[in-house]
PDB file of N, CA and C in Angstrom:
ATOM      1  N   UNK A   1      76.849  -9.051 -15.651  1.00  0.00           N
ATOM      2  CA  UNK A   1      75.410  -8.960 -15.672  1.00  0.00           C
ATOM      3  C   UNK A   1      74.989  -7.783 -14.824  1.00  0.00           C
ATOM      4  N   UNK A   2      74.434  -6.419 -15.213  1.00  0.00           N
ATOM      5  CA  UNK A   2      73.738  -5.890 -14.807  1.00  0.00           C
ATOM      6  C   UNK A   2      72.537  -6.212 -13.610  1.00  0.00           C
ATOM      7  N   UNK A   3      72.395  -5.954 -12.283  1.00  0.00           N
ATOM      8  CA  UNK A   3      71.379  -6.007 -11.579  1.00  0.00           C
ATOM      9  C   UNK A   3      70.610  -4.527 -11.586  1.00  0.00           C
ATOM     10  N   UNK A   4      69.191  -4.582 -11.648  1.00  0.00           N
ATOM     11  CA  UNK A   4      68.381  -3.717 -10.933  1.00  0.00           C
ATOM     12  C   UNK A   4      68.093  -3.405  -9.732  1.00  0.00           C
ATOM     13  N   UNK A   5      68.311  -2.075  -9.216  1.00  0.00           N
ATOM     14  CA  UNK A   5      67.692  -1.518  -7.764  1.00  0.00           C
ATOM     15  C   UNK A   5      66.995  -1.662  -7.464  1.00  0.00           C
ATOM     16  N   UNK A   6      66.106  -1.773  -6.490  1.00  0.00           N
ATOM     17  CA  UNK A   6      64.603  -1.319  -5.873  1.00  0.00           C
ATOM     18  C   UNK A   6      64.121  -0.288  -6.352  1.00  0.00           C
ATOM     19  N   UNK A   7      64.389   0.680  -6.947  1.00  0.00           N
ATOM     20  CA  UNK A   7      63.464   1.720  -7.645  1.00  0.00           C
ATOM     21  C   UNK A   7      63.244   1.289  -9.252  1.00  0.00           C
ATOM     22  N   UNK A   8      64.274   0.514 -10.057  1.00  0.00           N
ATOM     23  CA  UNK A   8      64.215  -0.175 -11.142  1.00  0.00           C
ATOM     24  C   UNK A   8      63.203  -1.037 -11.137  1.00  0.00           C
ATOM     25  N   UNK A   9      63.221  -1.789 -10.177  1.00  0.00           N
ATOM     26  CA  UNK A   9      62.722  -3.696  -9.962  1.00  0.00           C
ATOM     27  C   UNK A   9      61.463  -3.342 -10.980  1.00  0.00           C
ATOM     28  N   UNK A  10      60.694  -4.337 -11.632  1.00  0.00           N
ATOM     29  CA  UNK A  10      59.574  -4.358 -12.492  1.00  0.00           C
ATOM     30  C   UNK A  10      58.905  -5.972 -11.654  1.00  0.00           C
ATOM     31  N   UNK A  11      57.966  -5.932 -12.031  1.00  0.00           N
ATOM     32  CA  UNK A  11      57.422  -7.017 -11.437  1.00  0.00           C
ATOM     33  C   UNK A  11      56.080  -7.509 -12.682  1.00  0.00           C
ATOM     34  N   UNK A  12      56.474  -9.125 -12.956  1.00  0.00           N
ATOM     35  CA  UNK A  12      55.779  -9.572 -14.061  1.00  0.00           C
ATOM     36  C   UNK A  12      54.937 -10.494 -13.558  1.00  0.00           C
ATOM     37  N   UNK A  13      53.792 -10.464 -13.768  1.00  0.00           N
ATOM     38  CA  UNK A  13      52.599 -11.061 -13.546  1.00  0.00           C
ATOM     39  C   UNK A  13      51.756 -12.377 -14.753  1.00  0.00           C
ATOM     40  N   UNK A  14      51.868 -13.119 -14.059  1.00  0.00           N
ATOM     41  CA  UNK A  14      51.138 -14.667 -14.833  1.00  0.00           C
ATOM     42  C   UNK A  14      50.114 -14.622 -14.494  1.00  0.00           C
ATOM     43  N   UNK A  15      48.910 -15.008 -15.173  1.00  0.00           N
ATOM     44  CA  UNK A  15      47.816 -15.287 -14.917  1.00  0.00           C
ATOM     45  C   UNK A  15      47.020 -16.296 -15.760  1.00  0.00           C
ATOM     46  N   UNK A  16      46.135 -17.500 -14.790  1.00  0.00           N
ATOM     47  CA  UNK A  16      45.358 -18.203 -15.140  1.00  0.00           C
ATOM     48  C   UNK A  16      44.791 -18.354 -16.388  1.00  0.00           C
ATOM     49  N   UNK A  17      45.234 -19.166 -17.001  1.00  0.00           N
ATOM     50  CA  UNK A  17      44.457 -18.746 -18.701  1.00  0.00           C
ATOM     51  C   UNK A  17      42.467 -19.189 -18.150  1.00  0.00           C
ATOM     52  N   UNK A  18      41.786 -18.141 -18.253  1.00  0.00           N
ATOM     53  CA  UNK A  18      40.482 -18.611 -18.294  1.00  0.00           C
ATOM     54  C   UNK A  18      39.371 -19.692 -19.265  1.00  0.00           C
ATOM     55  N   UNK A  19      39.990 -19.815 -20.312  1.00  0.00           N
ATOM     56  CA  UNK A  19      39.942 -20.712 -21.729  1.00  0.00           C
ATOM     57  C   UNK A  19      39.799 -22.014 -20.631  1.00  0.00           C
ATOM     58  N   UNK A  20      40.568 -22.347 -20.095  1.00  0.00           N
ATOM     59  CA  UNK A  20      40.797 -23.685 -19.444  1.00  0.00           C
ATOM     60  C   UNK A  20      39.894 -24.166 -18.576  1.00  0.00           C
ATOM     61  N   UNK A  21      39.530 -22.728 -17.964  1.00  0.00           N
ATOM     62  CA  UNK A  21      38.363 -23.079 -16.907  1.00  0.00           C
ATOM     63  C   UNK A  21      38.679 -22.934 -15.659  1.00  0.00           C
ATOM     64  N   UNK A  22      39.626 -22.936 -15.322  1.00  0.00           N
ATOM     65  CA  UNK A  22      40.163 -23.288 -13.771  1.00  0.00           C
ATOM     66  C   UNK A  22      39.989 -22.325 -12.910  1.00  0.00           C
ATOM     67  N   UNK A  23      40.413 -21.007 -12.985  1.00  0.00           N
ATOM     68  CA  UNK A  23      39.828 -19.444 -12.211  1.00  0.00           C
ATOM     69  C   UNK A  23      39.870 -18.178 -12.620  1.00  0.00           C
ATOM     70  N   UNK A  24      39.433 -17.047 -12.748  1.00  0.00           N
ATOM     71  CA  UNK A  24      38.957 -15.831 -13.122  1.00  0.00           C
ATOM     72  C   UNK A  24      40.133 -15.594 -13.610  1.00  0.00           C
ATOM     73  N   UNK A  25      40.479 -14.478 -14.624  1.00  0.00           N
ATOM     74  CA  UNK A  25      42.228 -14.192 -14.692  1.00  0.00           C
ATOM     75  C   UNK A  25      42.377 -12.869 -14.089  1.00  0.00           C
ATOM     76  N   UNK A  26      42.032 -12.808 -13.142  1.00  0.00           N
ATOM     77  CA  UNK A  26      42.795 -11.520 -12.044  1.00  0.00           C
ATOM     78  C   UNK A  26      43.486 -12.173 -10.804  1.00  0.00           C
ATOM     79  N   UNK A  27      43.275 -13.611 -10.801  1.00  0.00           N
ATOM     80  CA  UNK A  27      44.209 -14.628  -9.732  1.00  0.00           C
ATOM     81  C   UNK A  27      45.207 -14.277 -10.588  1.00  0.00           C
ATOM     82  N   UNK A  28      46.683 -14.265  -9.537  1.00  0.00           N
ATOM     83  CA  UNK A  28      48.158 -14.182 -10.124  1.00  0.00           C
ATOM     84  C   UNK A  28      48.477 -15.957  -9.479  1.00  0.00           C
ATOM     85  N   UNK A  29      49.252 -16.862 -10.766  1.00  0.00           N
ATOM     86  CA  UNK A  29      50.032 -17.862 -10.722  1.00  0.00           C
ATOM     87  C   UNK A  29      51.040 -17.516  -9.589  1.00  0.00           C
ATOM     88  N   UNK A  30      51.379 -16.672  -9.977  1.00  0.00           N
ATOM     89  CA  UNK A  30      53.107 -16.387  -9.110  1.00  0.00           C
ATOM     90  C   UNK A  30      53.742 -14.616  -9.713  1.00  0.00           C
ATOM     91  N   UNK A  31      54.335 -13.618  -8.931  1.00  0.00           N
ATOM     92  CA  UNK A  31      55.137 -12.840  -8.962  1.00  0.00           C
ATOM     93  C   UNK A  31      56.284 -12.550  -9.367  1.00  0.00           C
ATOM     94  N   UNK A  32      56.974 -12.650 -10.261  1.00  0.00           N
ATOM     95  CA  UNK A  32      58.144 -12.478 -10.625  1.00  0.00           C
ATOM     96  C   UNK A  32      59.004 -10.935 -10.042  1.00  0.00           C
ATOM     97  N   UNK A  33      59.578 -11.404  -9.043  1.00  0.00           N
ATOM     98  CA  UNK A  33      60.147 -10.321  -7.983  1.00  0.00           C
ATOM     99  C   UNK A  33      61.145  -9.539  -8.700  1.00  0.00           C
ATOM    100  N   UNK A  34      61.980 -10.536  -9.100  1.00  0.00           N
ATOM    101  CA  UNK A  34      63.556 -10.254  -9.049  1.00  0.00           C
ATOM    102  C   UNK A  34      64.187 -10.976 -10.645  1.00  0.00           C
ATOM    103  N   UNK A  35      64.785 -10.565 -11.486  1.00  0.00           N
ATOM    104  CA  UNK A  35      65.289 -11.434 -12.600  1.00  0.00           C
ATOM    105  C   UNK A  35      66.612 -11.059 -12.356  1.00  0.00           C
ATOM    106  N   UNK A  36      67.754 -12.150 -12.710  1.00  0.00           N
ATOM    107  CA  UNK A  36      69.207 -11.402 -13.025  1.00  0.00           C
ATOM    108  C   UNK A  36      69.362 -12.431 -14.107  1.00  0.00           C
ATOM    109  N   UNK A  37      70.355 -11.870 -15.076  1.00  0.00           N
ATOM    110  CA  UNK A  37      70.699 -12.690 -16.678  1.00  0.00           C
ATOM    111  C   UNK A  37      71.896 -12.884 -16.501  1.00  0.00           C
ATOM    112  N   UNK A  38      72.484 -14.419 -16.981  1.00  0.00           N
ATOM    113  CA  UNK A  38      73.999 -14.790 -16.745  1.00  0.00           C
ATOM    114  C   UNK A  38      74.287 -15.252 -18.144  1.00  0.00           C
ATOM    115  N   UNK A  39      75.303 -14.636 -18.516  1.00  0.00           N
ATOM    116  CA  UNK A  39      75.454 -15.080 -20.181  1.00  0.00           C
ATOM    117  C   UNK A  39      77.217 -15.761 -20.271  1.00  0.00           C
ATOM    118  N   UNK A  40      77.256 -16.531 -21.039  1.00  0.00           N
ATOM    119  CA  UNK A  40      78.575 -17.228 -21.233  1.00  0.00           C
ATOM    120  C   UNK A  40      79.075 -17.686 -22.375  1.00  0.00           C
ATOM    121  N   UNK A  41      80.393 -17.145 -22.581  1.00  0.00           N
ATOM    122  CA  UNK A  41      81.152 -17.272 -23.673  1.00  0.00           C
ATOM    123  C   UNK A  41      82.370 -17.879 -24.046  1.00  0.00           C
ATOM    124  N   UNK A  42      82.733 -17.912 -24.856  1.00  0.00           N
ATOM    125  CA  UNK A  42      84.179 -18.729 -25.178  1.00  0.00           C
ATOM    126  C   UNK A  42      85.145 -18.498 -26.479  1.00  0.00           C
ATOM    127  N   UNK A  43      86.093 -18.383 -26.751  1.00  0.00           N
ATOM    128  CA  UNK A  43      86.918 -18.128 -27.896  1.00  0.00           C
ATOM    129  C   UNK A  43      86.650 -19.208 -29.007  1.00  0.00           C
ATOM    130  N   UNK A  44      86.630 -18.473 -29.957  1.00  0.00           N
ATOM    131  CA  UNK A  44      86.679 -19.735 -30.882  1.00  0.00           C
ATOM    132  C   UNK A  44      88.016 -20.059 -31.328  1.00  0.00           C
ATOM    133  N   UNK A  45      88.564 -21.323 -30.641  1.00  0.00           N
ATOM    134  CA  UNK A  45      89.735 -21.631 -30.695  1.00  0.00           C
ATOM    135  C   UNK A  45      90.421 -22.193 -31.794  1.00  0.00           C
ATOM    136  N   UNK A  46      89.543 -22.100 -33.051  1.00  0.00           N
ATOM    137  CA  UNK A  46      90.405 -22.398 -34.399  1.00  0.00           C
ATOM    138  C   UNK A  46      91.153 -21.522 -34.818  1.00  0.00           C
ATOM    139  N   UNK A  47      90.606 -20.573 -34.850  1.00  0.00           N
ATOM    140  CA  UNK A  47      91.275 -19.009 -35.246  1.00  0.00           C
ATOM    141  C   UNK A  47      92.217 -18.037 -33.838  1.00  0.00           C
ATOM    142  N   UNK A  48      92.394 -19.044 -32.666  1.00  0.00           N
ATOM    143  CA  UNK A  48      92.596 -18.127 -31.559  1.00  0.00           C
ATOM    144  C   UNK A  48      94.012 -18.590 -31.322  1.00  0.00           C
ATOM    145  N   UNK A  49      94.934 -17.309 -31.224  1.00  0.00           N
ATOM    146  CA  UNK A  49      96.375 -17.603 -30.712  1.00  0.00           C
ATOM    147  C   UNK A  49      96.600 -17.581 -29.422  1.00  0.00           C
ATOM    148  N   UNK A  50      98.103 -18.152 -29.192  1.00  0.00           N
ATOM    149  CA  UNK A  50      98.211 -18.508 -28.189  1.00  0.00           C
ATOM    150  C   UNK A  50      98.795 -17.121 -27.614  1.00  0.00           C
ATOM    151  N   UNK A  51      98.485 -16.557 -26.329  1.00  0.00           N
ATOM    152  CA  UNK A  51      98.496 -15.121 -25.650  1.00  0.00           C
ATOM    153  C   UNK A  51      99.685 -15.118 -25.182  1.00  0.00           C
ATOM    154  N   UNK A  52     100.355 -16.536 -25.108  1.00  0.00           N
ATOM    155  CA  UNK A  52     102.179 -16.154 -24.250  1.00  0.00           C
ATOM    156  C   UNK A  52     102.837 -15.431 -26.027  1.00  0.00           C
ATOM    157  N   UNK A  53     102.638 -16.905 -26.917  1.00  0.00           N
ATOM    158  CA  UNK A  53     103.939 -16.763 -27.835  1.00  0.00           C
ATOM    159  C   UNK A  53     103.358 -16.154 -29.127  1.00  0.00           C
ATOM    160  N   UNK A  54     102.026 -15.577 -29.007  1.00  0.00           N
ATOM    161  CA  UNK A  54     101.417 -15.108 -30.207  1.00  0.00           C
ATOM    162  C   UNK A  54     101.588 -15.556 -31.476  1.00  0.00           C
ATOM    163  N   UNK A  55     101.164 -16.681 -31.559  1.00  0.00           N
ATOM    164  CA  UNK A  55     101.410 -18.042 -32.429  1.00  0.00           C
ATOM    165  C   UNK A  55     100.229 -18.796 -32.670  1.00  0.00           C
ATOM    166  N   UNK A  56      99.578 -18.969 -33.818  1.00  0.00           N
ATOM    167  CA  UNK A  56      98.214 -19.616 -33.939  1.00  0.00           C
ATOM    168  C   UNK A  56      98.596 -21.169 -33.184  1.00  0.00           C
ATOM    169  N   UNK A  57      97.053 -21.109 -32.337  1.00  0.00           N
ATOM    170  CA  UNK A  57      96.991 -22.203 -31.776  1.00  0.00           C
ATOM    171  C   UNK A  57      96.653 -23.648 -32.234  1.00  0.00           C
ATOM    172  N   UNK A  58      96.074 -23.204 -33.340  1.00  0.00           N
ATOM    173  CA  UNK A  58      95.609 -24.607 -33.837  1.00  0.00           C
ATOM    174  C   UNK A  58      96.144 -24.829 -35.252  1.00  0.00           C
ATOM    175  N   UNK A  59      97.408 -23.538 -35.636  1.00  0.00           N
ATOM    176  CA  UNK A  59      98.186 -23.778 -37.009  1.00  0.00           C
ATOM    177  C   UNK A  59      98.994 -24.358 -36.348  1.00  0.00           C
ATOM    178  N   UNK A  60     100.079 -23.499 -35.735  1.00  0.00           N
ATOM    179  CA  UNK A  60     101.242 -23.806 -35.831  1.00  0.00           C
ATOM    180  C   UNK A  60     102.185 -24.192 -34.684  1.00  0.00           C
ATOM    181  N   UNK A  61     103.176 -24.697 -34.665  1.00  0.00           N
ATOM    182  CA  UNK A  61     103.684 -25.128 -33.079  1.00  0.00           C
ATOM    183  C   UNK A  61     103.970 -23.715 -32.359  1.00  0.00           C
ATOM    184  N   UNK A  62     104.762 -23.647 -31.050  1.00  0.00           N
ATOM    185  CA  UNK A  62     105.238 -22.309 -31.080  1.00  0.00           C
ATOM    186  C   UNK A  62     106.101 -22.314 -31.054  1.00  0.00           C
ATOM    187  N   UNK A  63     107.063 -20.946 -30.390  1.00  0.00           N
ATOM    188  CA  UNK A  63     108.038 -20.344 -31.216  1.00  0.00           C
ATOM    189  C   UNK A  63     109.287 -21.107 -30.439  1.00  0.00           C
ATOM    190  N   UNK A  64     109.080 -21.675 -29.737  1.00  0.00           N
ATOM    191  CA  UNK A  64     110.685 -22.527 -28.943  1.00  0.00           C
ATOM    192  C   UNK A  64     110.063 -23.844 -29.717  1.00  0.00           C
ATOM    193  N   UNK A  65     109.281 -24.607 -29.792  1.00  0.00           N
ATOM    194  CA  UNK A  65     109.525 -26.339 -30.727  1.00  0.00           C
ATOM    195  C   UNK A  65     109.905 -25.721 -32.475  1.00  0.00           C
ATOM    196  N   UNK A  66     109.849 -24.356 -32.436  1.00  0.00           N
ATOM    197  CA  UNK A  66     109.682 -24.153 -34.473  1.00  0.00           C
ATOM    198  C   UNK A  66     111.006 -24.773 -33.898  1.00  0.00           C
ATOM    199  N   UNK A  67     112.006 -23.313 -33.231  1.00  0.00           N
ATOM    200  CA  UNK A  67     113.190 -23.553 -32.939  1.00  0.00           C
ATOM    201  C   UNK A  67     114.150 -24.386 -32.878  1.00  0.00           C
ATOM    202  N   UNK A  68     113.618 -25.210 -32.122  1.00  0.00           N
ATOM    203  CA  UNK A  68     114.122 -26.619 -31.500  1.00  0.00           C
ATOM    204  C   UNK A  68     113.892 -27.413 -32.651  1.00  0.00           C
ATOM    205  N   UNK A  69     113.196 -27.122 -33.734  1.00  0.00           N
ATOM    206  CA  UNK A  69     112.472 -28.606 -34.910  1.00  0.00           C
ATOM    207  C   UNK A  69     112.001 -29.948 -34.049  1.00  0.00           C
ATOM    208  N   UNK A  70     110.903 -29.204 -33.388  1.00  0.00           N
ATOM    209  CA  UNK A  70     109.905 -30.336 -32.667  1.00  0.00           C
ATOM    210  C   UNK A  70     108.616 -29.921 -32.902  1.00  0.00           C
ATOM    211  N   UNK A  71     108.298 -29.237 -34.247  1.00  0.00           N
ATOM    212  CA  UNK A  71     106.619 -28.699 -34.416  1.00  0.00           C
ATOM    213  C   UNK A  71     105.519 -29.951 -33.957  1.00  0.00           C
ATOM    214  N   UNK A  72     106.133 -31.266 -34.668  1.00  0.00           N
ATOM    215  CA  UNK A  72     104.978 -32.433 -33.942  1.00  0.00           C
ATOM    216  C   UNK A  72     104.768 -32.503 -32.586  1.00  0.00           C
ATOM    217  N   UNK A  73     105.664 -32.564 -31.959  1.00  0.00           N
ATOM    218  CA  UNK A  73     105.359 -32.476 -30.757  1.00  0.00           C
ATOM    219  C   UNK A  73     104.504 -31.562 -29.707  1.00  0.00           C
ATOM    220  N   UNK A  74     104.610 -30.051 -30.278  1.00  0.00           N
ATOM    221  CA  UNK A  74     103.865 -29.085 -29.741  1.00  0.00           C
ATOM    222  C   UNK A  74     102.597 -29.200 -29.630  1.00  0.00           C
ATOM    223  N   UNK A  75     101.522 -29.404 -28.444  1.00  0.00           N
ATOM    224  CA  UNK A  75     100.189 -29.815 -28.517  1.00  0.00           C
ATOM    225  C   UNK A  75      99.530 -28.832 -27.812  1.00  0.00           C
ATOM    226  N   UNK A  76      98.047 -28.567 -27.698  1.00  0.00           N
ATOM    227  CA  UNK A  76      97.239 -27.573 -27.526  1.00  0.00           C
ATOM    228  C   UNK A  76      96.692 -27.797 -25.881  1.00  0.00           C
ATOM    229  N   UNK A  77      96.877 -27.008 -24.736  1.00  0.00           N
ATOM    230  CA  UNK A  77      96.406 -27.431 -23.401  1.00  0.00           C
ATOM    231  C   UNK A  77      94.680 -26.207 -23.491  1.00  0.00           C
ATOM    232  N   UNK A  78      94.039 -27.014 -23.015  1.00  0.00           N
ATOM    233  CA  UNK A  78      92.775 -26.142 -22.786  1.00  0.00           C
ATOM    234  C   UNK A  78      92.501 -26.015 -21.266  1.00  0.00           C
ATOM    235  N   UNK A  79      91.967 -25.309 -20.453  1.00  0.00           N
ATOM    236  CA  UNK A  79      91.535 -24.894 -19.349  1.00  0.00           C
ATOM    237  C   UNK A  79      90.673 -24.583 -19.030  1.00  0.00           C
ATOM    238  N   UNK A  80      89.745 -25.149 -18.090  1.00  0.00           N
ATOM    239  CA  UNK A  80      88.695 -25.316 -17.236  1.00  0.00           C
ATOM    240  C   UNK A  80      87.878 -23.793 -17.854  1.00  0.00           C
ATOM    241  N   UNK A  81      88.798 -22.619 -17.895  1.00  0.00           N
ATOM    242  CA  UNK A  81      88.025 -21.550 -18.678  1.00  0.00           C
ATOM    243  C   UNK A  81      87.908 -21.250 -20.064  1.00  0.00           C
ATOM    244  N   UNK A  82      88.669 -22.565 -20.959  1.00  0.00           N
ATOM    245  CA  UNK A  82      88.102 -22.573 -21.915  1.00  0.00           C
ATOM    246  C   UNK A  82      89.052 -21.939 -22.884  1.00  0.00           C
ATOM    247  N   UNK A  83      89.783 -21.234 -22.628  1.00  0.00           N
ATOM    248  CA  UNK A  83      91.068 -20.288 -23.231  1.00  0.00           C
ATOM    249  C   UNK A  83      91.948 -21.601 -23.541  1.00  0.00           C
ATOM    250  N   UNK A  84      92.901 -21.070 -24.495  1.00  0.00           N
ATOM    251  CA  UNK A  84      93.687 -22.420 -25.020  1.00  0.00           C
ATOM    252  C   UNK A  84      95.260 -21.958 -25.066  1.00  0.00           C
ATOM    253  N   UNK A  85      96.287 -22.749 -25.326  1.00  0.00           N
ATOM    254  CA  UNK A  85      97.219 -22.092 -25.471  1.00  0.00           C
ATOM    255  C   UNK A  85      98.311 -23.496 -25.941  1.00  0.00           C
ATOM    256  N   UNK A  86      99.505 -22.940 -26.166  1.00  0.00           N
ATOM    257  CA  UNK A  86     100.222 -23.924 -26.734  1.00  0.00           C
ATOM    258  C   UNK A  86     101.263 -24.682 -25.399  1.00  0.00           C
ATOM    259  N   UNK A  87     100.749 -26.005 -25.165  1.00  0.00           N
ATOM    260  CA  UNK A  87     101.190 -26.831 -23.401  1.00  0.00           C
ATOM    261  C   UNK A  87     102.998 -26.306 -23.568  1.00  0.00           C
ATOM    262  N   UNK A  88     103.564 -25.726 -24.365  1.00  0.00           N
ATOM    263  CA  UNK A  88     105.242 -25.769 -24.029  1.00  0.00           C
ATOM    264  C   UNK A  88     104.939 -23.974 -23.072  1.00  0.00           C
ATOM    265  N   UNK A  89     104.438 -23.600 -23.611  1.00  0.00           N
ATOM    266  CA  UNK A  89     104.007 -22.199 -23.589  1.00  0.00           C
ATOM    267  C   UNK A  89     103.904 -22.028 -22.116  1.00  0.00           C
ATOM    268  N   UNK A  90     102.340 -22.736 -21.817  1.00  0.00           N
ATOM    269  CA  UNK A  90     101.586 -22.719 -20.404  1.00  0.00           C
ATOM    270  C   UNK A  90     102.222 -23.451 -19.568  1.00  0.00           C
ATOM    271  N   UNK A  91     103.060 -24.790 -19.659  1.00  0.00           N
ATOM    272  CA  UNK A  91     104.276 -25.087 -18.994  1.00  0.00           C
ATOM    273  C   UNK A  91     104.964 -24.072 -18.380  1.00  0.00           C
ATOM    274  N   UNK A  92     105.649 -23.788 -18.810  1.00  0.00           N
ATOM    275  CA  UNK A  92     106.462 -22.159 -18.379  1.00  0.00           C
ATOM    276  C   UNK A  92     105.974 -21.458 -17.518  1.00  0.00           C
ATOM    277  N   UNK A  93     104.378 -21.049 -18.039  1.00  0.00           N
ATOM    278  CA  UNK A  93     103.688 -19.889 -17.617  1.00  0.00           C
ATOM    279  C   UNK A  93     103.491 -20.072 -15.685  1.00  0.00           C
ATOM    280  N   UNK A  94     103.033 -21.568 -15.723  1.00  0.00           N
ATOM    281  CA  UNK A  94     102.899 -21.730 -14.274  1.00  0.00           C
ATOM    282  C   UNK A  94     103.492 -22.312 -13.533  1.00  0.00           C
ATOM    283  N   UNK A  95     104.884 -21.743 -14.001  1.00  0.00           N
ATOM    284  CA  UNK A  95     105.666 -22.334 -12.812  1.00  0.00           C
ATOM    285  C   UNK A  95     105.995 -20.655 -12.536  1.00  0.00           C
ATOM    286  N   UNK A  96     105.770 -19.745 -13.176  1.00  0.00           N
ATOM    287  CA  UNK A  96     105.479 -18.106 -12.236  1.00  0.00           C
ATOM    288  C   UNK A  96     104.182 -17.771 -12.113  1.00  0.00           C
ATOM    289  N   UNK A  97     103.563 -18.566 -12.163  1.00  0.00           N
ATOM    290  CA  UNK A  97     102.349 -18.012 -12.145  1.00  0.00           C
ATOM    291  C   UNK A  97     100.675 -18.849 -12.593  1.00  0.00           C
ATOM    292  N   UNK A  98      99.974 -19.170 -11.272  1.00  0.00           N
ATOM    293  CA  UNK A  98      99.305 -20.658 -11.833  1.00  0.00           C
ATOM    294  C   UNK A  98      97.519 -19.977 -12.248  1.00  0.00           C
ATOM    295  N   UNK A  99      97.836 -19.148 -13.120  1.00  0.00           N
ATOM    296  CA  UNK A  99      96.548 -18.662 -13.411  1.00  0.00           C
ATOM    297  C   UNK A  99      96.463 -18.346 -15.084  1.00  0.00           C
ATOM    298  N   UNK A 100      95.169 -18.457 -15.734  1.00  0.00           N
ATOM    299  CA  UNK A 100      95.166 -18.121 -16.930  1.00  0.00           C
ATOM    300  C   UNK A 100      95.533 -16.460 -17.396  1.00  0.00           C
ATOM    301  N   UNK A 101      96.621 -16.634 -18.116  1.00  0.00           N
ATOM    302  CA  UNK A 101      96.867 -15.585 -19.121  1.00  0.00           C
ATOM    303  C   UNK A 101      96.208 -14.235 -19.443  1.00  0.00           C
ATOM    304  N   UNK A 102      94.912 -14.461 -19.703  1.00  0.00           N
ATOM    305  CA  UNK A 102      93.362 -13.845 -20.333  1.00  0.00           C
ATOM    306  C   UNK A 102      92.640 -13.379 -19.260  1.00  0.00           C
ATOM    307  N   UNK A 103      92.504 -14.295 -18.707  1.00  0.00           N
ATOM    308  CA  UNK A 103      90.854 -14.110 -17.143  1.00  0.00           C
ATOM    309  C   UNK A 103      91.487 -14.279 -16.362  1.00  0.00           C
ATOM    310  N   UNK A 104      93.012 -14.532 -15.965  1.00  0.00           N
ATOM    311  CA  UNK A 104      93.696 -14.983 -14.556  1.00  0.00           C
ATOM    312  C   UNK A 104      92.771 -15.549 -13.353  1.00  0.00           C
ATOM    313  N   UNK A 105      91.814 -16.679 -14.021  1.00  0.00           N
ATOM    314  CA  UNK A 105      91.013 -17.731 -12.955  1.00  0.00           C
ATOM    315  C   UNK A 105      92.333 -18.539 -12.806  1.00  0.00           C
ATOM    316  N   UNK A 106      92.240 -19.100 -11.598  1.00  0.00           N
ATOM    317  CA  UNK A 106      93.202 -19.949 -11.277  1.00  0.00           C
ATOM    318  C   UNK A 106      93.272 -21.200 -11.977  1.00  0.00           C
ATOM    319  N   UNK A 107      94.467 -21.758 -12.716  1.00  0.00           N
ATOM    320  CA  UNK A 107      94.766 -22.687 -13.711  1.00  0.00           C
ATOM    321  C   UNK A 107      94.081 -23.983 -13.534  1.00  0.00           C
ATOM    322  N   UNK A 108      93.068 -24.423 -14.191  1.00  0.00           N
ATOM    323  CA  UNK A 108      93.247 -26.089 -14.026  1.00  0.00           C
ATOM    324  C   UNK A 108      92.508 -26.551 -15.467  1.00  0.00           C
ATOM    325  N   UNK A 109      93.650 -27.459 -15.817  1.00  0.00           N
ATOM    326  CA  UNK A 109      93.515 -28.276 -17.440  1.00  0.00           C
ATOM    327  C   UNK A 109      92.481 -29.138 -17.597  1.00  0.00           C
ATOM    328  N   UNK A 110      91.332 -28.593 -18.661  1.00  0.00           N
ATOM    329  CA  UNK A 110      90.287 -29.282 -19.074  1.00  0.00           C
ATOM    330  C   UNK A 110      90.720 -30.755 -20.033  1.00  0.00           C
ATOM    331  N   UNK A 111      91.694 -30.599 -20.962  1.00  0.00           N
ATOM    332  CA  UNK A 111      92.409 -31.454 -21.914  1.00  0.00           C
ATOM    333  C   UNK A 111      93.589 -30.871 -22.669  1.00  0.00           C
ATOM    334  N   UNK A 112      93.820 -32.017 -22.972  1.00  0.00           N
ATOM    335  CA  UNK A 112      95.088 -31.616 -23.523  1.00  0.00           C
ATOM    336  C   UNK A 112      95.274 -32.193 -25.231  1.00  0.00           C
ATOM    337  N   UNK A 113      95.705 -31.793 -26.109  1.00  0.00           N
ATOM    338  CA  UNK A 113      95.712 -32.495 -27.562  1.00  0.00           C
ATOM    339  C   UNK A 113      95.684 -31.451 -28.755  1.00  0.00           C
ATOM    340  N   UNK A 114      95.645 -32.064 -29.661  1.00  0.00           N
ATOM    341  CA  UNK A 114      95.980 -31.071 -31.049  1.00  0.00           C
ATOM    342  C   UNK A 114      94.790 -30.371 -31.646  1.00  0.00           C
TER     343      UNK A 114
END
């Protein structure tokens, strides 16, 4: 998110609707000093592979259960940031390393399932 400087800053002004009756409209409600915008996003995890074994996440198992012939077993771990990946995969991943893949926020599992 972009912030504005002090030479940027804009300042937005409310005023009293006079229709209503209540006071002249050159009274200000309130000042709007300062705005900052926070926007938030997420993968769409039908179509999103998994970033260790580059293996669709929500087709197919990955590439050690194809191997092994344990595709049922292979299930989908999601994380607190929302990124997904395949749990044999992210297993692995954090025992070198306990952070997401993608955004490297520090790991912690929202759910787990197919």
């Amino acid at each position: 998110a972009a912030e504005m400087d002090d030479s940027e800053e804009s300042s937005v002004v409310l005023s009293h609707n006079t229709s209503l009756g209540s006071k002249s409209s050159g009274d200000k409600m309130f000042s709007l000093k300062k705005w900052n915008a926070v926007a938030m996003w997420s993968w769409d995890v039908e179509c999103d592979t998994c970033a260790i074994c580059r293996v669709q996440v929500m087709a197919d198992a990955c590439l050690r259960c194809q191997a092994e012939n344990k595709q049922e077993d292979c299930v989908v771990v999601w994380g607190e940031c929302n990124h997904s990946f395949h749990n044999c995969c992210m297993s692995l991943w954090v025992k070198q390393n306990n952070r997401c893949p993608l955004c490297q926020q520090d790991w912690v599992v929202q759910r787990i399932g197919k």
